[in-house]
N, C-alpha and C. Protein backbone atom coordinates (compact mmCIF):
# COMPACT_ATOMS: atom_id res chain seq x y z
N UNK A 1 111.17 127.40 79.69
CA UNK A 1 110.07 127.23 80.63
C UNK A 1 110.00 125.77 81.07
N UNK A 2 109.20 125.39 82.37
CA UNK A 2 109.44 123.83 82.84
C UNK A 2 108.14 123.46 82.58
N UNK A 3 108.39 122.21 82.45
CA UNK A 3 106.74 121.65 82.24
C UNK A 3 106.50 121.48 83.45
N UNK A 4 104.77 121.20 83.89
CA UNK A 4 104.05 121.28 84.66
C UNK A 4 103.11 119.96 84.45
N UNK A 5 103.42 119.52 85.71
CA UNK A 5 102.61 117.65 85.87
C UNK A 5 101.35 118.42 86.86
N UNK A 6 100.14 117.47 86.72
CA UNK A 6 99.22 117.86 87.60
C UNK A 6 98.87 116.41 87.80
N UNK A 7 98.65 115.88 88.84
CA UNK A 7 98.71 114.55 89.19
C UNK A 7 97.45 114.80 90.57
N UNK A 8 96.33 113.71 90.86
CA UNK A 8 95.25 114.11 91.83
C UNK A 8 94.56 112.77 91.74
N UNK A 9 93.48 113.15 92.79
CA UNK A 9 92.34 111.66 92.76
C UNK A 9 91.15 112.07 93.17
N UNK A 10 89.81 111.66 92.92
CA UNK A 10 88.77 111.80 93.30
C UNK A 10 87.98 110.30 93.34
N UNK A 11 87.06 110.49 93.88
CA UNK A 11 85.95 109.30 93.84
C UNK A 11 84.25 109.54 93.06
N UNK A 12 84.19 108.85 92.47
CA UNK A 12 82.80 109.18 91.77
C UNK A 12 81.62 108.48 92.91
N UNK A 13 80.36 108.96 92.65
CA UNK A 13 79.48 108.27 93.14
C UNK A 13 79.12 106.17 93.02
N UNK A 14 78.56 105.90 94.03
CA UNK A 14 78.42 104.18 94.45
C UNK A 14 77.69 104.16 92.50
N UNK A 15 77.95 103.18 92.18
CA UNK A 15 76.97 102.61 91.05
C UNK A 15 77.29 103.75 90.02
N UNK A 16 78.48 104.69 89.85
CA UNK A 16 78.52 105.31 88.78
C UNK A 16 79.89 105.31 87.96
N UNK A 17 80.67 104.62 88.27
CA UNK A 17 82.02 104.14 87.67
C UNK A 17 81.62 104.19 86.24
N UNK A 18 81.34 103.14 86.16
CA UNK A 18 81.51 102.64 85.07
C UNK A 18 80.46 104.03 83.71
N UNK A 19 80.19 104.90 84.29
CA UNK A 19 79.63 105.90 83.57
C UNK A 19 80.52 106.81 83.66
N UNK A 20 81.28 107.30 84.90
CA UNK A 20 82.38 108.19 85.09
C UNK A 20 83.71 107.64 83.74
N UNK A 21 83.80 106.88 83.67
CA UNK A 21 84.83 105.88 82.84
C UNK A 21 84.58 106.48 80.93
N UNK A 22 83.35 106.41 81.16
CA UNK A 22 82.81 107.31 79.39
C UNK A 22 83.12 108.67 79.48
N UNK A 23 82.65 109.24 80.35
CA UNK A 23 82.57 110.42 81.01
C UNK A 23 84.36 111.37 81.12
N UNK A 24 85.20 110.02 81.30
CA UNK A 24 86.67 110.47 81.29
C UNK A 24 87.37 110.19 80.02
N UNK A 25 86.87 109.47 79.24
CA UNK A 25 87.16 109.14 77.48
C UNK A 25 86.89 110.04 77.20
N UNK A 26 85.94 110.98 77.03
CA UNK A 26 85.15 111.76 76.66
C UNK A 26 86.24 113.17 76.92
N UNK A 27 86.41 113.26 77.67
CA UNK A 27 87.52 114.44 77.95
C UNK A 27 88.98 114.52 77.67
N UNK A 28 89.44 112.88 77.93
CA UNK A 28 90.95 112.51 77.20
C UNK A 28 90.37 113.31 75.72
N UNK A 29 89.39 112.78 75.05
CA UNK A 29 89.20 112.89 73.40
C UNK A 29 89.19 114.39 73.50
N UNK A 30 88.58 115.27 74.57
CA UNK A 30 88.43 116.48 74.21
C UNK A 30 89.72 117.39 74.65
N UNK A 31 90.62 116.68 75.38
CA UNK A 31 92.09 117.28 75.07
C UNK A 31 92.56 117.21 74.03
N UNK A 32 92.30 115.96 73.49
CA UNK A 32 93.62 115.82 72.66
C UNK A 32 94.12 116.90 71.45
N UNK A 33 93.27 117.54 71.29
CA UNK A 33 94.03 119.38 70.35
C UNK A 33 94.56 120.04 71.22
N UNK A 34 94.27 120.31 72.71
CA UNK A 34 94.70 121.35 73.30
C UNK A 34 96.50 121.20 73.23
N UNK A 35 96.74 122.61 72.89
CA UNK A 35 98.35 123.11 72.24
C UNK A 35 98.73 122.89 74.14
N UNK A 36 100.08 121.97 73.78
CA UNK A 36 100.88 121.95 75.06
C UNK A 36 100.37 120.87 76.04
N UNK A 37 99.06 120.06 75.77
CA UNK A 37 99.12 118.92 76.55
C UNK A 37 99.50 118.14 75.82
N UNK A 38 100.61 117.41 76.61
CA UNK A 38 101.53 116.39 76.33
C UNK A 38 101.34 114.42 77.13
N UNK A 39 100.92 114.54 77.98
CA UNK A 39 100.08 113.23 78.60
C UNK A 39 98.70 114.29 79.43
N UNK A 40 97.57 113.27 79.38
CA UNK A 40 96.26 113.18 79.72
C UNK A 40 95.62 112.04 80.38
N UNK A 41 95.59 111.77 81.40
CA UNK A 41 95.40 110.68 81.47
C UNK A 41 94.62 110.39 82.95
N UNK A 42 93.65 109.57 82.62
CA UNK A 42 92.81 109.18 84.22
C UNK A 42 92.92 107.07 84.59
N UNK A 43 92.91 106.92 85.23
CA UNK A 43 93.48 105.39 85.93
C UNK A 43 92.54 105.41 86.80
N UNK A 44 91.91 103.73 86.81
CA UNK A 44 91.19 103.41 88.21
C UNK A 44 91.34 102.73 89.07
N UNK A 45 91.56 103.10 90.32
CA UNK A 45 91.63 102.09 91.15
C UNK A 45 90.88 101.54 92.29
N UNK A 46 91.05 101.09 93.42
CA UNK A 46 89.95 100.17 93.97
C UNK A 46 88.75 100.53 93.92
N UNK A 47 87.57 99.74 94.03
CA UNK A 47 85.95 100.95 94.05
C UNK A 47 85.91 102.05 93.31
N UNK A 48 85.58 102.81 93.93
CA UNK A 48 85.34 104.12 93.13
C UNK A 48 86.30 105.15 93.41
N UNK A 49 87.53 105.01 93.39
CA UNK A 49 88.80 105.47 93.06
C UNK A 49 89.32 105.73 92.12
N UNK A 50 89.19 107.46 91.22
CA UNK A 50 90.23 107.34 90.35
C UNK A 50 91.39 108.34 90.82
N UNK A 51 92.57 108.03 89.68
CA UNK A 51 93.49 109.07 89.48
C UNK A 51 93.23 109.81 88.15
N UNK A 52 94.31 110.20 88.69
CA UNK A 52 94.77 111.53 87.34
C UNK A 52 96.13 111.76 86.86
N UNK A 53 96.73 111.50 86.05
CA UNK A 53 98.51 112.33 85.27
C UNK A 53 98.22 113.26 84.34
N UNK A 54 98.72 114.36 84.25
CA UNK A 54 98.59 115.19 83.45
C UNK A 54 100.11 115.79 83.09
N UNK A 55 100.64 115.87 81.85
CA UNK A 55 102.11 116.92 81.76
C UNK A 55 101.89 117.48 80.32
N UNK A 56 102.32 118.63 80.84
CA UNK A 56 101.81 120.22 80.05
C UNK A 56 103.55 120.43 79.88
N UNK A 57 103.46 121.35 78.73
CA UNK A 57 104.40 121.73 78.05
C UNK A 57 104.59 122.38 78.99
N UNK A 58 104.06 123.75 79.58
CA UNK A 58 104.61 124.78 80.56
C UNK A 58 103.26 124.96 81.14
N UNK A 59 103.17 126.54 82.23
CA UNK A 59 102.16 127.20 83.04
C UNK A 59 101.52 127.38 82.19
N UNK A 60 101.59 128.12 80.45
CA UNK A 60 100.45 128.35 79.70
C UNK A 60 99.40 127.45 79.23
N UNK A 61 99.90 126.39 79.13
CA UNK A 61 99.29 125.38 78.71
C UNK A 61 98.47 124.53 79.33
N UNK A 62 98.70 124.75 80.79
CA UNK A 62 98.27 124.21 82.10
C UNK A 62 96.98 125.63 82.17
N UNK A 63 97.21 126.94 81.84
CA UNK A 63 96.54 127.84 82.32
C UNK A 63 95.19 127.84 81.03
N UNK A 64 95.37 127.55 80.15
CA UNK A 64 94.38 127.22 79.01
C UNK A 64 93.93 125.78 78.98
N UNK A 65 94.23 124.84 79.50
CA UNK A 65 93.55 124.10 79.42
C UNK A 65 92.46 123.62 79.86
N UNK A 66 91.18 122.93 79.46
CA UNK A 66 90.02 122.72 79.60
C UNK A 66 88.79 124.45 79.03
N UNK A 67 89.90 125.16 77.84
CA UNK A 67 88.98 126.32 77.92
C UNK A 67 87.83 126.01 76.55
N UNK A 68 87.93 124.87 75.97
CA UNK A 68 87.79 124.20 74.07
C UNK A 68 86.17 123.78 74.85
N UNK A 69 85.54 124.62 73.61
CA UNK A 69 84.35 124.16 73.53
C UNK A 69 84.05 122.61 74.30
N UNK A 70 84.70 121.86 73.41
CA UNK A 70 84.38 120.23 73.76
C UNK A 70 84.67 120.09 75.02
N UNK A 71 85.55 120.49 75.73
CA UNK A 71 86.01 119.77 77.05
C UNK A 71 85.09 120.63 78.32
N UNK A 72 84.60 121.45 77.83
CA UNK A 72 83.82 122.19 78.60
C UNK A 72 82.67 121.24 78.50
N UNK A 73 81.87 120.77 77.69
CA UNK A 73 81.12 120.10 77.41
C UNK A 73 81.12 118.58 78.06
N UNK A 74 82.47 117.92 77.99
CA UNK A 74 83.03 117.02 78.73
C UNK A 74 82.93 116.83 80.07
N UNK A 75 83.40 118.31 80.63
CA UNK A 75 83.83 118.48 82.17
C UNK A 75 82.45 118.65 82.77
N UNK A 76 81.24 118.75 82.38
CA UNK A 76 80.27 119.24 82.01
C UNK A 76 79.40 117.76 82.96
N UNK A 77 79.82 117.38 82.54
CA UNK A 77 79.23 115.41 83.03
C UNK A 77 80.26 115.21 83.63
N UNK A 78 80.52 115.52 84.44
CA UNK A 78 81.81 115.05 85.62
C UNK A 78 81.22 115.66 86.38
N UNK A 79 81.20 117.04 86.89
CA UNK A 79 80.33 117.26 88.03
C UNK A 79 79.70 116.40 89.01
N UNK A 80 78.10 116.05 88.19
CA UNK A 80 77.25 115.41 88.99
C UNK A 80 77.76 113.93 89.48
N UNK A 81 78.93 113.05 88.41
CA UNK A 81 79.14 111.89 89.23
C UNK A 81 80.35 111.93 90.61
N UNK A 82 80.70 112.90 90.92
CA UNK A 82 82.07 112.66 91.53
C UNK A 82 81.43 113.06 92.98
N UNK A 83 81.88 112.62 94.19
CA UNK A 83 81.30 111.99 95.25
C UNK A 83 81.76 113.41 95.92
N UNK A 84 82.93 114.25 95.45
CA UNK A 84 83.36 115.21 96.29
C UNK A 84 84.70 116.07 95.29
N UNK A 85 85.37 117.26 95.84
CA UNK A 85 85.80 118.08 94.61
C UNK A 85 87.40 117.06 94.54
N UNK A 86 87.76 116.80 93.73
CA UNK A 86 89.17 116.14 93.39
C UNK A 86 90.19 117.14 94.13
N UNK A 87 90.89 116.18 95.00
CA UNK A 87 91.92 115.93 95.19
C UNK A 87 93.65 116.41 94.08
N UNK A 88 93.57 117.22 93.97
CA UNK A 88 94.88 117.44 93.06
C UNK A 88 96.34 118.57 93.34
N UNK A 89 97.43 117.91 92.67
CA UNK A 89 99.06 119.09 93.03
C UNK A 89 99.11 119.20 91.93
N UNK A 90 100.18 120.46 91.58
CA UNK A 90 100.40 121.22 90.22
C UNK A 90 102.05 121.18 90.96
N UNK A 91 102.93 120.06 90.01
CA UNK A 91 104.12 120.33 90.35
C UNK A 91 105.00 120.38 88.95
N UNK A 92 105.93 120.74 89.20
CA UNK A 92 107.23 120.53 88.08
C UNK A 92 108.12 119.22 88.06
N UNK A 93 107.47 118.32 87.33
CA UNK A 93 109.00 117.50 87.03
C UNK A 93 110.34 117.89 87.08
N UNK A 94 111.16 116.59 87.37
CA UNK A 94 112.54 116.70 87.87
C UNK A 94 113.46 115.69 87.09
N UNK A 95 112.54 114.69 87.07
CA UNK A 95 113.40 113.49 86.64
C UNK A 95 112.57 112.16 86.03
N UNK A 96 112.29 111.56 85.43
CA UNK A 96 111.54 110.88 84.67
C UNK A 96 112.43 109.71 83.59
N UNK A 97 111.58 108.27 83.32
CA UNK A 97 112.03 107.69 82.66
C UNK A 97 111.04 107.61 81.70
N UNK A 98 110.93 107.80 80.10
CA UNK A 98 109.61 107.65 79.38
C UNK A 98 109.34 108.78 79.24
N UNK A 99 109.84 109.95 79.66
CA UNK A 99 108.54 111.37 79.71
C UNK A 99 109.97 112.15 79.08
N UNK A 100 109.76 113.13 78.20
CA UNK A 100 110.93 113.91 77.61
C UNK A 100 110.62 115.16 78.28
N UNK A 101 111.50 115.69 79.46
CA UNK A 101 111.57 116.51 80.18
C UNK A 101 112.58 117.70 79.62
């Protein structure tokens, strides 16, 4: 089976970064059991710009994820700060330096 990258961006609300920022710790922490995620990860950039990397073992793992008590709970406080619905692709890696494909 191929792994599956999900890579995206959204913007949080003016004056709420730096709460969105706990808000995305908070959900890295509540991946980190889920079987088959392999990177998790959110990045910020200018203003209220973030990203997203994500790489999943395969489709199952991509298709169960965010179902864990905690991250529901997590995703839970993301809602209300994000300015509009994220921006995101669900592709398959090809080629990578650092990532064991």
């Amino acid at each position: 089976m191929s792994k599956v990258t999900v890579m995206g961006t959204f913007r949080c609300k003016d004056g709420k970064a730096e709460e969105m920022e706990a808000v995305l710790a908070a959900m890295v922490e509540a991946a980190t059991g889920e079987p088959g995620v392999e990177i998790y990860s959110y990045h910020r950039g200018e203003e209220n710009t973030f990203w997203f990397f994500a790489l999943m073992a395969d489709g199952e793992s991509m298709q169960n994820h965010g179902q864990s008590e905690a991250m529901r709970a997590a995703m839970s406080a993301f809602g209300p700060l994000v300015e509009g619905p994220p921006q995101m692709t669900v592709t398959t890696p090809v080629a990578a330096l650092g990532l064991d494909l």
